[in-house]
Every structure is written in structure tokens, then in C-alpha cells.
N, C-alpha and C. Protein backbone atom coordinates (compact mmCIF):
# COMPACT_ATOMS: atom_id res chain seq x y z
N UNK A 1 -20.94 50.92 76.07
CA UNK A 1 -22.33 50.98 75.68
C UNK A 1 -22.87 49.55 75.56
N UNK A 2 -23.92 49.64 75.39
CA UNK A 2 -24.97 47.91 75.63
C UNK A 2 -25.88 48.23 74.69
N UNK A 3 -25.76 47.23 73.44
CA UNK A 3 -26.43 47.47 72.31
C UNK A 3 -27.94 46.43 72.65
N UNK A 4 -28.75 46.82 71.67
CA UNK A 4 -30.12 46.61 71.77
C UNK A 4 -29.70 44.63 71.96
N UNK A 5 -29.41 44.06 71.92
CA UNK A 5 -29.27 42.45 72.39
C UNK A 5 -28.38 42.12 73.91
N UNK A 6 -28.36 43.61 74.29
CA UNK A 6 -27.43 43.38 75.56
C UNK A 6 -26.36 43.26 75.58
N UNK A 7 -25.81 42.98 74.54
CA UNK A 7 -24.26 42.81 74.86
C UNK A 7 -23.16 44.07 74.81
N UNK A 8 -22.48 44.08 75.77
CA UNK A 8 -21.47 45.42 75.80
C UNK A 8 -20.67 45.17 74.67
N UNK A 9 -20.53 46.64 74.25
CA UNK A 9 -19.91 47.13 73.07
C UNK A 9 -18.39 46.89 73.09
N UNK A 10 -17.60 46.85 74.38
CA UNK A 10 -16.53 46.92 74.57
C UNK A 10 -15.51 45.47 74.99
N UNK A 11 -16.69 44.45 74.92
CA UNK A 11 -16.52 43.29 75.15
C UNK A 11 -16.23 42.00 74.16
N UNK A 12 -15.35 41.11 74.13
CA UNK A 12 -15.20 40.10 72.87
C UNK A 12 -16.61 39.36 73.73
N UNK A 13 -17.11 38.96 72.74
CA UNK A 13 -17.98 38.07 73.09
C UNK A 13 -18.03 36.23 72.79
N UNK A 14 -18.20 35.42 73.94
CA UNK A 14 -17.97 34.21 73.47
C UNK A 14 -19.67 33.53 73.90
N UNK A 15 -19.96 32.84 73.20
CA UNK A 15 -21.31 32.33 73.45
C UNK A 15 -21.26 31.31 74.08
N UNK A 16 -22.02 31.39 75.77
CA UNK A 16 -22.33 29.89 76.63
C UNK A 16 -23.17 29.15 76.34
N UNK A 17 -23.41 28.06 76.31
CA UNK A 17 -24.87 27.63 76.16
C UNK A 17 -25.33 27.47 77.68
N UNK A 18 -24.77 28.14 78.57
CA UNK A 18 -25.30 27.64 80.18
C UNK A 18 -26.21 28.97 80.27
N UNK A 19 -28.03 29.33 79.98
CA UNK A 19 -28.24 30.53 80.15
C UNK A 19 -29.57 30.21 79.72
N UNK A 20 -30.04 30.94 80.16
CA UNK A 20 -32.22 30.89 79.66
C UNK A 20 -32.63 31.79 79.63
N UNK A 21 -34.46 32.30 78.94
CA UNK A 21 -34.94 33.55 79.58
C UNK A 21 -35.10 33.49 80.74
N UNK A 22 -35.00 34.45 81.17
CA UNK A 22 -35.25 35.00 82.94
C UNK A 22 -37.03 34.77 82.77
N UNK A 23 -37.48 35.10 83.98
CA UNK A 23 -39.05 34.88 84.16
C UNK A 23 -39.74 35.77 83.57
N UNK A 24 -41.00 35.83 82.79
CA UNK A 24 -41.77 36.94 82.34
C UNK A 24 -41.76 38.05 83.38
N UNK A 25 -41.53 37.87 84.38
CA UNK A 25 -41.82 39.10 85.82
C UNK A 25 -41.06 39.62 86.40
N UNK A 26 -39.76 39.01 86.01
CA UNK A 26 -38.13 39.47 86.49
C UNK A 26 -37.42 40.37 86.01
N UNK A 27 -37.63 41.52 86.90
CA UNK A 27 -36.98 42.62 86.56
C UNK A 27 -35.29 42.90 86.44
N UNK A 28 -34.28 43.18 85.85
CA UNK A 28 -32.92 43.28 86.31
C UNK A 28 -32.87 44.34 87.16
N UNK A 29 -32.44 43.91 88.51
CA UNK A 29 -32.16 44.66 89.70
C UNK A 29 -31.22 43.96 91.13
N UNK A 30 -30.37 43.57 90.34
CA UNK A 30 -29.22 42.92 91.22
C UNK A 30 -27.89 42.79 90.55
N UNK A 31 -26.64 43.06 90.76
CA UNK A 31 -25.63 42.88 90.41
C UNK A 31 -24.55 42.17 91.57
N UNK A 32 -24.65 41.24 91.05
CA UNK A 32 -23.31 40.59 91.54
C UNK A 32 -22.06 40.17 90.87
N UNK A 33 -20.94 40.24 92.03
CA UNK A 33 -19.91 39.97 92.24
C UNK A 33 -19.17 38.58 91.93
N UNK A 34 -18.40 38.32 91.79
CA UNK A 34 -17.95 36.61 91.50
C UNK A 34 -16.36 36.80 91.35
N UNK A 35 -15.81 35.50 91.73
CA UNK A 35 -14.14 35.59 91.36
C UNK A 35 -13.99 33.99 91.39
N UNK A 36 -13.03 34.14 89.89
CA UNK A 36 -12.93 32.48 89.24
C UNK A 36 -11.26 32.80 88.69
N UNK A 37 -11.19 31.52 89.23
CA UNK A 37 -9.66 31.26 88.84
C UNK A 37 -9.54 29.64 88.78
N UNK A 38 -8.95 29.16 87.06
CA UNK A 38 -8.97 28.10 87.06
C UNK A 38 -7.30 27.22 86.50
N UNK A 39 -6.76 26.19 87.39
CA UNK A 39 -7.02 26.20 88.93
C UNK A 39 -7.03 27.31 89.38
N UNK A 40 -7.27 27.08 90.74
CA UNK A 40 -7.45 28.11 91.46
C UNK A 40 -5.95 28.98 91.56
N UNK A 41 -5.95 30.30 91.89
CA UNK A 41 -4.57 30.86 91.84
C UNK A 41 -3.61 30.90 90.43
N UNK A 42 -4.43 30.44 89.60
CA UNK A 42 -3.63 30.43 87.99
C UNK A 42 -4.46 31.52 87.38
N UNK A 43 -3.82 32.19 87.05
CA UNK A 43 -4.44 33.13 85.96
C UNK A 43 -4.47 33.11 84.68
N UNK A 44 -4.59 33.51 83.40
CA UNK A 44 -4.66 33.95 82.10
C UNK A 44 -4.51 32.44 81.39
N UNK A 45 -5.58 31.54 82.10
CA UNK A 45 -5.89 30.46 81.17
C UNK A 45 -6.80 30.32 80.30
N UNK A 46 -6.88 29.19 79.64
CA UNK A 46 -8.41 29.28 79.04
C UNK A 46 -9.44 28.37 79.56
N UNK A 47 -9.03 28.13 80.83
CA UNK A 47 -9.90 26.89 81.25
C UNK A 47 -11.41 27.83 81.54
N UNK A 48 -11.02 29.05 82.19
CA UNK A 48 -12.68 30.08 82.45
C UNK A 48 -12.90 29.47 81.19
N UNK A 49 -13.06 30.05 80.30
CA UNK A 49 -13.33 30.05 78.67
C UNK A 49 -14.20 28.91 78.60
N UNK A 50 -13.25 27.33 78.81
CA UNK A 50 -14.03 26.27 78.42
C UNK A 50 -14.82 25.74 79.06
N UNK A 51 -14.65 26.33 80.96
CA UNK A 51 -15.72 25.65 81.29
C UNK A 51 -17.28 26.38 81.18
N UNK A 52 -17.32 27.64 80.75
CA UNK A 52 -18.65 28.60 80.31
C UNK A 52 -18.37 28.02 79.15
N UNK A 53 -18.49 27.55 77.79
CA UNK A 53 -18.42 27.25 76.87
C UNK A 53 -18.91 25.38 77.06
N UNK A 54 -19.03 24.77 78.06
CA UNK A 54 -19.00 23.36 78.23
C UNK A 54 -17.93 22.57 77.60
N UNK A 55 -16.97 23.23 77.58
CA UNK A 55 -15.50 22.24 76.61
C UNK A 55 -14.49 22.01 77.79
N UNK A 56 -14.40 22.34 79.05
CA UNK A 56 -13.40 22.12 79.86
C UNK A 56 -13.22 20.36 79.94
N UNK A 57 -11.72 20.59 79.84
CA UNK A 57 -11.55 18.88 79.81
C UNK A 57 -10.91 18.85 81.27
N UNK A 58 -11.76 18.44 82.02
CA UNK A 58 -11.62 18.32 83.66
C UNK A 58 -10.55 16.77 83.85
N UNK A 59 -10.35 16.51 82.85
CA UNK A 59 -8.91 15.45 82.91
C UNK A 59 -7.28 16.64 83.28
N UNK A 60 -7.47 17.86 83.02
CA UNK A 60 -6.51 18.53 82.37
C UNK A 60 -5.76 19.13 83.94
N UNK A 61 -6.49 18.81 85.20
CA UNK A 61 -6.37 19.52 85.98
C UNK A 61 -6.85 18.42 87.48
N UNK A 62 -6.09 17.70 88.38
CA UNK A 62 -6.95 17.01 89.27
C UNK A 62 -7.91 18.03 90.29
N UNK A 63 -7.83 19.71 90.22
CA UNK A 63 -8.88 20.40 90.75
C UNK A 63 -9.93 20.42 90.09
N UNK A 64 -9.93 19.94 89.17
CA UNK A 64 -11.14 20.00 88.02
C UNK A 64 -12.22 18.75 87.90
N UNK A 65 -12.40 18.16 88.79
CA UNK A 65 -12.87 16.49 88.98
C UNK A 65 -14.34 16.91 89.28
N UNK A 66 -14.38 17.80 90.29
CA UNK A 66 -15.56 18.69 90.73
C UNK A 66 -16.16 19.17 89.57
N UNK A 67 -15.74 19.76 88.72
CA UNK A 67 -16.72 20.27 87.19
C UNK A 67 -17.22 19.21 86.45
N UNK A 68 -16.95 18.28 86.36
CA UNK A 68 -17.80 17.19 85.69
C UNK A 68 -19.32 17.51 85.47
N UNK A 69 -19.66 17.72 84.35
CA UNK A 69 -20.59 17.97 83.91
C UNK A 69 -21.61 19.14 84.57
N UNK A 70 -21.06 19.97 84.99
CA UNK A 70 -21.12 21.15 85.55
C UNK A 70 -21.84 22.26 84.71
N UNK A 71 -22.72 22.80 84.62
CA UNK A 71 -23.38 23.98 83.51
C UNK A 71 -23.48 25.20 84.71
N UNK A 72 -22.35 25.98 83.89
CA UNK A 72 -22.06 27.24 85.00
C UNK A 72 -21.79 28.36 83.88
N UNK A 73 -22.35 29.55 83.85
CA UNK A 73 -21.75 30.67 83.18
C UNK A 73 -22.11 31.38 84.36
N UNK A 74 -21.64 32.74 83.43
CA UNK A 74 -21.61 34.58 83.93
C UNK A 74 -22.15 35.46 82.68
N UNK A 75 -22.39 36.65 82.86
CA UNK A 75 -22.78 37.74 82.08
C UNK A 75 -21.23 37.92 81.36
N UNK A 76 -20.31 38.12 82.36
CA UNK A 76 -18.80 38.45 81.80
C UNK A 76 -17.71 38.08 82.68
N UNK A 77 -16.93 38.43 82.63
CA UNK A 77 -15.81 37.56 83.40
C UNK A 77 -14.49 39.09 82.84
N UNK A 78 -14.04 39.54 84.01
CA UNK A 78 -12.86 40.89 83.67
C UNK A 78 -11.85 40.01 83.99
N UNK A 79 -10.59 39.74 83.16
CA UNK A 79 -9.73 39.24 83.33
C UNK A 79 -8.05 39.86 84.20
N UNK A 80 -7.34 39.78 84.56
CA UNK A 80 -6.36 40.49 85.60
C UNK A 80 -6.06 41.68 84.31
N UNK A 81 -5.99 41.65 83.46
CA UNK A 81 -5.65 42.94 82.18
C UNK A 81 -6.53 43.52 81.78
N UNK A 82 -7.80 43.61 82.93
CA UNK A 82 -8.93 44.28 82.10
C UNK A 82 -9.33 43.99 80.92
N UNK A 83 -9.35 43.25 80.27
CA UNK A 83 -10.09 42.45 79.37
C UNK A 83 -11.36 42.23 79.25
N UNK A 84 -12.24 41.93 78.55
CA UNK A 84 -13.93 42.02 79.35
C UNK A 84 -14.49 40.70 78.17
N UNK A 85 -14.88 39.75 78.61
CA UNK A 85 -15.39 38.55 78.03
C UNK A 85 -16.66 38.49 78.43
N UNK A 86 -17.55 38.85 77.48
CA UNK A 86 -19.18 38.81 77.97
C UNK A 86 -19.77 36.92 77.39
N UNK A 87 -20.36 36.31 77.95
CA UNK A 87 -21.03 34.55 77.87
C UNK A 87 -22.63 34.83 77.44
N UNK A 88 -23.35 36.28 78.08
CA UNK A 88 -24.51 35.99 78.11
C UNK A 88 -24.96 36.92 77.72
N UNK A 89 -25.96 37.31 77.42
CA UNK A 89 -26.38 38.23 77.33
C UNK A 89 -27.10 39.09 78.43
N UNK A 90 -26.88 40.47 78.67
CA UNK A 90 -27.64 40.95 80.05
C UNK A 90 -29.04 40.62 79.82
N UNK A 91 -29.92 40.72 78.81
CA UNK A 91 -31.31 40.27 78.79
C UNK A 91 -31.70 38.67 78.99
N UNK A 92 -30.44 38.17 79.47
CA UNK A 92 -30.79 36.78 79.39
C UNK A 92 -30.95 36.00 80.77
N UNK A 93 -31.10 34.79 81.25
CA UNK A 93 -30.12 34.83 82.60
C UNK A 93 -29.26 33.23 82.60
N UNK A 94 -28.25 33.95 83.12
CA UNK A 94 -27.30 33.48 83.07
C UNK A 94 -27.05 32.67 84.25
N UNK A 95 -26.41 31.17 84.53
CA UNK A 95 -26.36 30.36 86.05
C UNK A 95 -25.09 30.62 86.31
N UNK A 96 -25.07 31.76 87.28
CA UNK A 96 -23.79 32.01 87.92
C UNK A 96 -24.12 32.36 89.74
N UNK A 97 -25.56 32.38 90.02
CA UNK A 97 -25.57 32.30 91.37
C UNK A 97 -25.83 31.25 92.69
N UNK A 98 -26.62 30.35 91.53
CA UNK A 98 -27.11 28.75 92.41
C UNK A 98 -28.16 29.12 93.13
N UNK A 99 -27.91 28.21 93.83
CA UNK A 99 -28.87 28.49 95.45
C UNK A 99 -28.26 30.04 96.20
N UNK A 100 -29.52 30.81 96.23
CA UNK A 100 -29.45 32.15 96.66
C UNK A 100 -30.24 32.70 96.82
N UNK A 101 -30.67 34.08 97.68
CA UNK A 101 -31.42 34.60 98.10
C UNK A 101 -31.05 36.50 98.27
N UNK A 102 -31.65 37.33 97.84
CA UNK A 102 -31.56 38.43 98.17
C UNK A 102 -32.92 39.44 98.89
N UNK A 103 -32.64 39.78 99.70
CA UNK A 103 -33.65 40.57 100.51
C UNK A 103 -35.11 39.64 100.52
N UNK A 104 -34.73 38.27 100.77
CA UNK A 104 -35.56 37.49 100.83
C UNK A 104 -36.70 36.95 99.64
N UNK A 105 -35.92 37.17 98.65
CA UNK A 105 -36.22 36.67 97.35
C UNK A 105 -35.29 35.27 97.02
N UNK A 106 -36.07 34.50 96.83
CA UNK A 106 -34.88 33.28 95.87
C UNK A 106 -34.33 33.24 94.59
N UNK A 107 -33.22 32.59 93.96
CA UNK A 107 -33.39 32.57 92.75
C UNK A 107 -32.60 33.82 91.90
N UNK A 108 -31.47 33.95 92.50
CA UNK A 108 -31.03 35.40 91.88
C UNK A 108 -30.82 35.77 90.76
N UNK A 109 -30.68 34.51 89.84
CA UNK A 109 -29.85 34.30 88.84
C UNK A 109 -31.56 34.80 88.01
N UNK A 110 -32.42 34.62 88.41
CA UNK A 110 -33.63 35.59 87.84
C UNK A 110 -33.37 37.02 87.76
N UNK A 111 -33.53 37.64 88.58
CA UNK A 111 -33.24 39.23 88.05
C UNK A 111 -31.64 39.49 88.55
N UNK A 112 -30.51 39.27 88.27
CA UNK A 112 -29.62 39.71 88.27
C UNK A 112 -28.28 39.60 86.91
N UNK A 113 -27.26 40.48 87.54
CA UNK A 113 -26.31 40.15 86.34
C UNK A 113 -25.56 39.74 87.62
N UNK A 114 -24.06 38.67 86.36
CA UNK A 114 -22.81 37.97 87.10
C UNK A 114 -21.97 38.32 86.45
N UNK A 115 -20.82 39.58 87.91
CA UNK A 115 -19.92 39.34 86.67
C UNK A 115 -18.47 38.80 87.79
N UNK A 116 -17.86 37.85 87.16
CA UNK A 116 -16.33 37.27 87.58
C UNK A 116 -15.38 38.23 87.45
N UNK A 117 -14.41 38.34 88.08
CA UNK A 117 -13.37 38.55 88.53
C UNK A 117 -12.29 37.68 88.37
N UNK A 118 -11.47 37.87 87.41
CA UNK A 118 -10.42 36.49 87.27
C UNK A 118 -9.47 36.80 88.82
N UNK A 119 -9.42 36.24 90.09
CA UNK A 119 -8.74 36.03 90.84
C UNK A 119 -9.21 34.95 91.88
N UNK A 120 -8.68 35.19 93.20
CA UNK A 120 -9.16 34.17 94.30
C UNK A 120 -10.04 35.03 95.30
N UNK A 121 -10.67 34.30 96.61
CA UNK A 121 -11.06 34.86 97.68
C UNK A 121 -9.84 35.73 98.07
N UNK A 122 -8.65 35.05 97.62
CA UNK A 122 -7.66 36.14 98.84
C UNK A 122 -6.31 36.76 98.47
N UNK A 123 -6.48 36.85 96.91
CA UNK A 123 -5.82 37.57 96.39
C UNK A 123 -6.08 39.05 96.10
N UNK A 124 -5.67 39.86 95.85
CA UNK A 124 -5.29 41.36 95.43
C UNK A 124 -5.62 41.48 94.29
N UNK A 125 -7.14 42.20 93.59
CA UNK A 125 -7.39 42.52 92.20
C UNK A 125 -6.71 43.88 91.49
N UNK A 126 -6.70 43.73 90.49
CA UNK A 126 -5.61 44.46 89.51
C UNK A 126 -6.39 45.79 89.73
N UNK A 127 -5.77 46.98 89.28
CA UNK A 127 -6.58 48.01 89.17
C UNK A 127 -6.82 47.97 87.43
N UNK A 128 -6.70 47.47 86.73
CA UNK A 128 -7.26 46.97 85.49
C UNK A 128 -8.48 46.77 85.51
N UNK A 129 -8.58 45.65 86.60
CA UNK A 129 -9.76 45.21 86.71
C UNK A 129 -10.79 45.99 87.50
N UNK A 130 -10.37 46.94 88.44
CA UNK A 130 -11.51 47.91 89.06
C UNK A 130 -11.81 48.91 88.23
N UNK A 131 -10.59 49.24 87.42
CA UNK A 131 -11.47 50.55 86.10
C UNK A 131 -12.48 49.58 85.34
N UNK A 132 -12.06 48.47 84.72
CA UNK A 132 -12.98 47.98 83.68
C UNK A 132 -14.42 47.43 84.68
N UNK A 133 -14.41 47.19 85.87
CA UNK A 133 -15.48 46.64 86.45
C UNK A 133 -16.24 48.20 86.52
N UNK A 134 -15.76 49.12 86.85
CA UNK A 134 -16.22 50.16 87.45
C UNK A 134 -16.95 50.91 86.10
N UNK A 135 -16.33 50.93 85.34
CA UNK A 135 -16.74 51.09 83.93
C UNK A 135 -18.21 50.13 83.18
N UNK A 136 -18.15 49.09 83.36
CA UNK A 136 -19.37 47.92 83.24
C UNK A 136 -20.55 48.12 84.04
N UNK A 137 -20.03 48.25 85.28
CA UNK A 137 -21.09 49.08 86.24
C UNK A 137 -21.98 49.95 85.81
N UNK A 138 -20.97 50.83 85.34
CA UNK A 138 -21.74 52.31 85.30
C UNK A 138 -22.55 52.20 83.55
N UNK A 139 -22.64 51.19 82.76
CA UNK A 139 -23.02 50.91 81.86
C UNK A 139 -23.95 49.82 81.79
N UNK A 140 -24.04 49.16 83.18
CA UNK A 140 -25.06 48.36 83.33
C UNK A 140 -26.25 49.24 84.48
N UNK A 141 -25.97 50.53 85.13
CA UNK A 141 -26.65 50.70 85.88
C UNK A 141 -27.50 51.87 85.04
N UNK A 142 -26.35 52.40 84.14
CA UNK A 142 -27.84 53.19 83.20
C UNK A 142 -28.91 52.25 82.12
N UNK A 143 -28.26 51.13 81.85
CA UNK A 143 -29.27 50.44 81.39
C UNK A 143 -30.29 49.96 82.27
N UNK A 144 -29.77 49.28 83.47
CA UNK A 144 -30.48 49.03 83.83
C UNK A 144 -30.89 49.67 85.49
N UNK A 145 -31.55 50.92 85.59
CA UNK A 145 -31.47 51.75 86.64
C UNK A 145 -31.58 51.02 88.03
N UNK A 146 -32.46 49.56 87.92
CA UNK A 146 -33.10 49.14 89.28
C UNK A 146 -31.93 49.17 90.36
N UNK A 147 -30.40 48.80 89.03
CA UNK A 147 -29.29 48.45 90.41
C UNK A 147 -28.59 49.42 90.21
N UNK A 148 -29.01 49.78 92.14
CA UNK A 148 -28.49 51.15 92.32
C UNK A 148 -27.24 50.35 93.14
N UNK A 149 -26.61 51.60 93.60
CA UNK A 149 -25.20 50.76 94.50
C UNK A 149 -25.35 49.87 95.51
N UNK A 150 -26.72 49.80 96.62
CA UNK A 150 -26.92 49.11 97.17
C UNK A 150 -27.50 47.90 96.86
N UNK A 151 -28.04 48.13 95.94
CA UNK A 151 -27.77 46.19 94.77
C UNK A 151 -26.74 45.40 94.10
N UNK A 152 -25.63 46.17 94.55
CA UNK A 152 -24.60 45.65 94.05
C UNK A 152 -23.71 44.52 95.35
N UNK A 153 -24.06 43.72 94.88
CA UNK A 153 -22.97 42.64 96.20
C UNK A 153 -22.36 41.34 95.42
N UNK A 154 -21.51 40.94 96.61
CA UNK A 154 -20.89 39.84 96.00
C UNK A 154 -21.72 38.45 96.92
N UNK A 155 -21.16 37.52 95.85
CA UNK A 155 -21.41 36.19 96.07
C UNK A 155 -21.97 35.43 97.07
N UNK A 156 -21.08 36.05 98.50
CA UNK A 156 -20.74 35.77 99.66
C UNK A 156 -22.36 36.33 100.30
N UNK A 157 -23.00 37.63 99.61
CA UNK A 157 -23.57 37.95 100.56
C UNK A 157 -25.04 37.48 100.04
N UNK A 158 -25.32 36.47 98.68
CA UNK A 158 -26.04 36.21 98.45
C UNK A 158 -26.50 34.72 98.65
N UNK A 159 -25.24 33.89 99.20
CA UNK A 159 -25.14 32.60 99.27
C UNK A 159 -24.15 32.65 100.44
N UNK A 160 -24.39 33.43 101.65
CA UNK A 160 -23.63 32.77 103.16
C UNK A 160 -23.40 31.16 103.31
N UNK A 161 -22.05 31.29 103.87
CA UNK A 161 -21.86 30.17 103.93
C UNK A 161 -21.67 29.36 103.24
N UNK A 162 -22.23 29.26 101.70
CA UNK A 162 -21.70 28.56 100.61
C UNK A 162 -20.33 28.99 99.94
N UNK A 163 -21.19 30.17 99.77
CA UNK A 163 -19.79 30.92 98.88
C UNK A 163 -19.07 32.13 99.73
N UNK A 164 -17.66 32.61 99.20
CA UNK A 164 -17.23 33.32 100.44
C UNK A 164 -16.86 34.29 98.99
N UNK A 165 -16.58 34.40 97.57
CA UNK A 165 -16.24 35.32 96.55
C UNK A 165 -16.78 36.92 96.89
N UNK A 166 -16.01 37.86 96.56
CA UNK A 166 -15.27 37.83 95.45
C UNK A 166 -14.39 38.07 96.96
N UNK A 167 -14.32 37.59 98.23
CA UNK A 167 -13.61 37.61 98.89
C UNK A 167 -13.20 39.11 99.70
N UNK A 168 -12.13 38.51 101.03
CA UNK A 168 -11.68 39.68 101.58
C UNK A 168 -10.82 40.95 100.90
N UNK A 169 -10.00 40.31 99.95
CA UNK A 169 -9.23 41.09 99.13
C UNK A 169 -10.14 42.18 98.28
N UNK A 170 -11.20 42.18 97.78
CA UNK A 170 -12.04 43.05 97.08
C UNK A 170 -12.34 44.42 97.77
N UNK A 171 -12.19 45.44 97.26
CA UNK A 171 -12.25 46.95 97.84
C UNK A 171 -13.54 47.65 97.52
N UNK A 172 -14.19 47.09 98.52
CA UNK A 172 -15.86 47.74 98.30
C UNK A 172 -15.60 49.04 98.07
N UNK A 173 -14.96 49.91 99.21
CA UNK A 173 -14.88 51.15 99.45
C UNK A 173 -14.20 51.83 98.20
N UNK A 174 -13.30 51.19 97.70
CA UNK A 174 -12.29 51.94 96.46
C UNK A 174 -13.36 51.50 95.44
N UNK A 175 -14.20 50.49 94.72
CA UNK A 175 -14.38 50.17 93.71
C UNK A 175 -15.88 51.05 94.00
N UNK A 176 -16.75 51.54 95.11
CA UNK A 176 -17.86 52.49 95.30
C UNK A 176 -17.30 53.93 94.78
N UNK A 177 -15.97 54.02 94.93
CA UNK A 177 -15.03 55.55 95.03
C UNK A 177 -15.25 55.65 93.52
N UNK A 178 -14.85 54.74 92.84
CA UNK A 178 -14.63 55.13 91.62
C UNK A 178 -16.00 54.87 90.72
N UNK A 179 -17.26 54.19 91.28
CA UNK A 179 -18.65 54.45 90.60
C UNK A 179 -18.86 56.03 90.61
N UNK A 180 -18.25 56.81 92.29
CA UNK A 180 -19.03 57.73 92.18
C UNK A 180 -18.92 59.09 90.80
């Protein structure tokens, strides 16, 4: 459930400061996809944690040189154990898409939610993580009706060429199976 401040009921919540109001005119009607692993291919750290939180100590890691002063969140982030870490609030918006475009709109990070995937482009997600995503879904789409299944995409298809998340490994077809 998604209580009157947006935040899922089923979620620990950690507060980002990377996040603003969305536009007076911005409807929520986009859901995207994302997959973060920090480093990359490491799982069940706390580096996600600190770098949505602005505490990542990018000394801690020479893949981490690139985050330097970096202001990046998500709505939530499902961890390989199904876990569910919400940063933002869904009424809020949150910078997890950048430079992007959907059906020829800019700016996604205006009407959409982000949610991460703790893995890589080309790893194998847990089925942990497709019940609890599939579950968030279906609790973000009665809140918020605009995103129907065909508003639902990943990264890749909102930022070609930049971004390639939540990758080949992700099971459109199985993770649609289990919305229905």
C-alpha cells in the first residue's frame, strides 16, 4: 500500500536529498526501470545507500572516481533479497533519469517513477526481485492509473544509447506474466 505521502508501506525508508517537486502540470505516467550495482557486479553493499544519501566516499572504490559529486537518486531500489528501499517519495521527483525523452516528451524524471534493480546490464535478476518489483508495480499502478503496462520501460528505452539498464538479462515477458 502507498500511504497519503507516497511512500510504500512495505518499504524501509531512507531519505535522499537528490529530489524536488515535479512541475505543477506533471502528471505521474511513466515507470521506469534501472539496475545499480556498486561496484559494478558487487552486490549487498551499502555503497547504493550512500551514494542516494550523498555520503558515498568515492575514495573507497577506484570505479567510484566518476561519482564525484554526483546527485543521483530513485523512488526505490529492490535489492537481490527482495528488500524494497524507497529515497523518494512517489509524489516527488526524483533524478534517476537524466537526459531523456519519452514519446517525445523531455525530462522524464518529471512525470515518472525510478525504480533500481540491484544487479548489472548482464546479469540474471533474482526472482525475489521480480515478485517484489511485480508487487510495487501493481501498487504504483493503482495509485497511479496513468502507467498502464505500456508505460512501463527501462532506462535503455528512454535514454538510447546512453544507457543500456536494466539490460538484456531482464524478463519483460515473465515480469508482464506476473503483473497480469
Amino acid at each position: 500500500m502507498i500511504d497519503t505521502f507516497g511512500l510504500l508501506c512495505s518499504a524501509t525508508f531512507i531519505k535522499s536529498p537528490f529530489y524536488n517537486q515535479r512541475p505543477d502540470q506533471a502528471e505521474i505516467s511513466l515507470l521506469v526501470i534501472h539496475c545499480i550495482s556498486l561496484p559494478e557486479g558487487q552486490f549487498a553493499t551499502e555503497h547504493i545507500k550512500n551514494l542516494f544519501t550523498g555520503c558515498l566516499d568515492c575514495s573507497a572504490d577506484p570505479s567510484f572516481v566518476d561519482l564525484q559529486g554526483l546527485e543521483v537518486s530513485a523512488h526505490c531500489v529492490i535489492r537481490r533479497d527482495g528488500a524494497i528501499e524507497q529515497y523518494v517519495p512517489f509524489e516527488q521527483r526524483a533524478w534517476h533519469a537524466g537526459v531523456s525523452s519519452f514519446e517525445g516528451i523531455a525530462g522524464c524524471n518529471d512525470f515518472s517513477i525510478g525504480i533500481e534493480l540491484e544487479g548489472t546490464d548482464c546479469s540474471p535478476y533474482t526472482e525475489l526481485q521480480y515478485q517484489a518489483l511485480a508487487e510495487v508495480t501493481r501498487q504504483i499502478q493503482q495509485q497511479y492509473p496513468l502507467i498502464t503496462n505500456k508505460r512501463i520501460v527501462g532506462h535503455s528505452d528512454i535514454a538510447p544509447g546512453r544507457k543500456t539498464d536494466p539490460g538484456s538479462e531482464f524478463n519483460w515477458p515473465y515480469f508482464f506474466q506476473l503483473l497480469a
